[in-house]
Protein backbone atom coordinates (compact mmCIF):
# COMPACT_ATOMS: atom_id res chain seq x y z
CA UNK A 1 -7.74 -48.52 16.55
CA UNK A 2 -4.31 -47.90 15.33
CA UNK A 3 -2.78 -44.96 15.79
CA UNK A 4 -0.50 -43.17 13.56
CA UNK A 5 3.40 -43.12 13.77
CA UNK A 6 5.00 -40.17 14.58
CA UNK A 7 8.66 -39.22 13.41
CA UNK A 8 10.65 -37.40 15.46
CA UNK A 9 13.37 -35.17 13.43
CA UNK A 10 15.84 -33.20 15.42
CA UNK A 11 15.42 -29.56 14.24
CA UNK A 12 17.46 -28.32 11.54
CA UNK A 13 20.17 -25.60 12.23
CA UNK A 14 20.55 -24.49 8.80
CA UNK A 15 19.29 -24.85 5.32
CA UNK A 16 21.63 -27.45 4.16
CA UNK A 17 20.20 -29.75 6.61
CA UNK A 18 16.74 -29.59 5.57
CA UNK A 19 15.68 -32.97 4.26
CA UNK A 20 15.94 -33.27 0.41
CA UNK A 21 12.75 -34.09 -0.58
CA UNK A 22 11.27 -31.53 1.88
CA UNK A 23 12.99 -28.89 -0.26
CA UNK A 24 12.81 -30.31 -3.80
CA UNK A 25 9.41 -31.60 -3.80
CA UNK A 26 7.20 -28.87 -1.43
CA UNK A 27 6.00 -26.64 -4.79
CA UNK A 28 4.54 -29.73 -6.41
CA UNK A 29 2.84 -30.49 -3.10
CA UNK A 30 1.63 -27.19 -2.86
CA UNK A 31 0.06 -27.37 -6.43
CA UNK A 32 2.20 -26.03 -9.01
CA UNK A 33 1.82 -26.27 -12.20
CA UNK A 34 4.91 -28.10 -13.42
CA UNK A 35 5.28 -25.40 -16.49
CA UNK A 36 1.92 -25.42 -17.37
CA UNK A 37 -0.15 -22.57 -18.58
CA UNK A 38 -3.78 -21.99 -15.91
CA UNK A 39 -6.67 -20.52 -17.40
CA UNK A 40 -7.54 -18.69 -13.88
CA UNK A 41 -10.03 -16.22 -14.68
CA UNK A 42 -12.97 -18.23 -13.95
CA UNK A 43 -13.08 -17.59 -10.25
CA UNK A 44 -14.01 -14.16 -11.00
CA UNK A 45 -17.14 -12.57 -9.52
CA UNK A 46 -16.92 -8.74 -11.95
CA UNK A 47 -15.69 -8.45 -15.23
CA UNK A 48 -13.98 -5.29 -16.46
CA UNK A 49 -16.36 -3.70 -19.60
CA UNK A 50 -13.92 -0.93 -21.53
CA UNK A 51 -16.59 1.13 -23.14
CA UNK A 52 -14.91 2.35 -26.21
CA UNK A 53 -16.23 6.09 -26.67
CA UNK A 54 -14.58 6.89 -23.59
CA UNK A 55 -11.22 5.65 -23.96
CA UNK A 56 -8.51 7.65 -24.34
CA UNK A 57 -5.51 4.45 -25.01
CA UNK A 58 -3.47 5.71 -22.48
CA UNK A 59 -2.07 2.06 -21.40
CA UNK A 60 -2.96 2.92 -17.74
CA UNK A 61 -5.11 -0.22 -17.56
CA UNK A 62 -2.78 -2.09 -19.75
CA UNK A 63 0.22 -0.79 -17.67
CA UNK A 64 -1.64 -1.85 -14.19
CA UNK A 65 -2.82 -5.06 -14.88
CA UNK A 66 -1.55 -7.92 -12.50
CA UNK A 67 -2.34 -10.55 -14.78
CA UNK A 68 -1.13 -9.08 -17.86
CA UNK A 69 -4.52 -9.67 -19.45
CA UNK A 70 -5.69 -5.78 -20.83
CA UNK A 71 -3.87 -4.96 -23.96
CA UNK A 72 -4.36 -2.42 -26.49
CA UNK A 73 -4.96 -3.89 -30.28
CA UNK A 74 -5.26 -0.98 -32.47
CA UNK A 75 -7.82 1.31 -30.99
CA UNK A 76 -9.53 -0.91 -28.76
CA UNK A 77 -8.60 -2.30 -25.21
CA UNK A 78 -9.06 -6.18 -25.33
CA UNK A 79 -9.69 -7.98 -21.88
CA UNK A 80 -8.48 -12.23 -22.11
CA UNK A 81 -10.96 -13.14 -19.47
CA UNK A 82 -9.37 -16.60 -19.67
CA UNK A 83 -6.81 -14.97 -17.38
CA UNK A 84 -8.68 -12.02 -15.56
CA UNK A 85 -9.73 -12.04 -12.22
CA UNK A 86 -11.78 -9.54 -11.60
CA UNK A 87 -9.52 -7.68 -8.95
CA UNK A 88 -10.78 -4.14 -10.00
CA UNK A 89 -7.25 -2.55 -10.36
CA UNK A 90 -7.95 -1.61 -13.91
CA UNK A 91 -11.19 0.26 -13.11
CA UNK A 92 -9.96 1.94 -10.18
CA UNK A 93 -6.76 3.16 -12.40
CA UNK A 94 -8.41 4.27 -15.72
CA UNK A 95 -8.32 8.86 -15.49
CA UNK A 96 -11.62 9.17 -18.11
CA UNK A 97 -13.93 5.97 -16.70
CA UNK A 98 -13.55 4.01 -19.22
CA UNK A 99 -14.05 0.82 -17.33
CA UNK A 100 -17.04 -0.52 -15.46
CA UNK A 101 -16.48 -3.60 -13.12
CA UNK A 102 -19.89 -5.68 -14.39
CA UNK A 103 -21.28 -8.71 -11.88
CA UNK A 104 -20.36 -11.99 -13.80
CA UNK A 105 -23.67 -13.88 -14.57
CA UNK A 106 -23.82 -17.09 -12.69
């Protein structure tokens, strides 16, 4: 059985030593999207429900979001659950209740 080589690299004292394409190529190795745009919302396990009657438009939601995807259109609060992940932060931060975190069905 053949076993693997091992390079030895002295360790580097500052940046400018690093190896080029350590440092220039670790993001696409790490899975970046190279500019494009992720649908990432369907990992999520609740949904955020706005129930209309109770909402007051006060942004909060809109204001806490992480993904940016709450925003007010008119009068009603509009959820892109192409982006939303279900993190709750909405829910937690609406004052009148507005929002329910709902189990996604499977």
């Amino acid at each position: 059985m053949l076993k693997p080589q091992i390079k030895r690299f002295s360790k580097p004292r500052t940046w400018k030593e690093l190896p080029i394409e350590t440092a220039g190529s670790s993001i696409n190795q790490l899975g970046g999207s190279g500019g494009q745009v992720i649908k990432t919302g369907d990992w999520r396990a609740f949904r955020p429900v706005v129930d209309s009657g109770k909402c007051v438009q006060c942004r909060v939601c809109e204001t806490f979001c992480p993904e940016n995807a709450i925003a007010l259109k008119g009068e009603d609060v509009r959820v892109d659950y192409d982006y939303c992940k279900g993190c709750g932060i909405c829910a937690h931060e609406c004052r009148s209740g507005a929002i329910s975190m709902v189990k996604e069905a499977v």
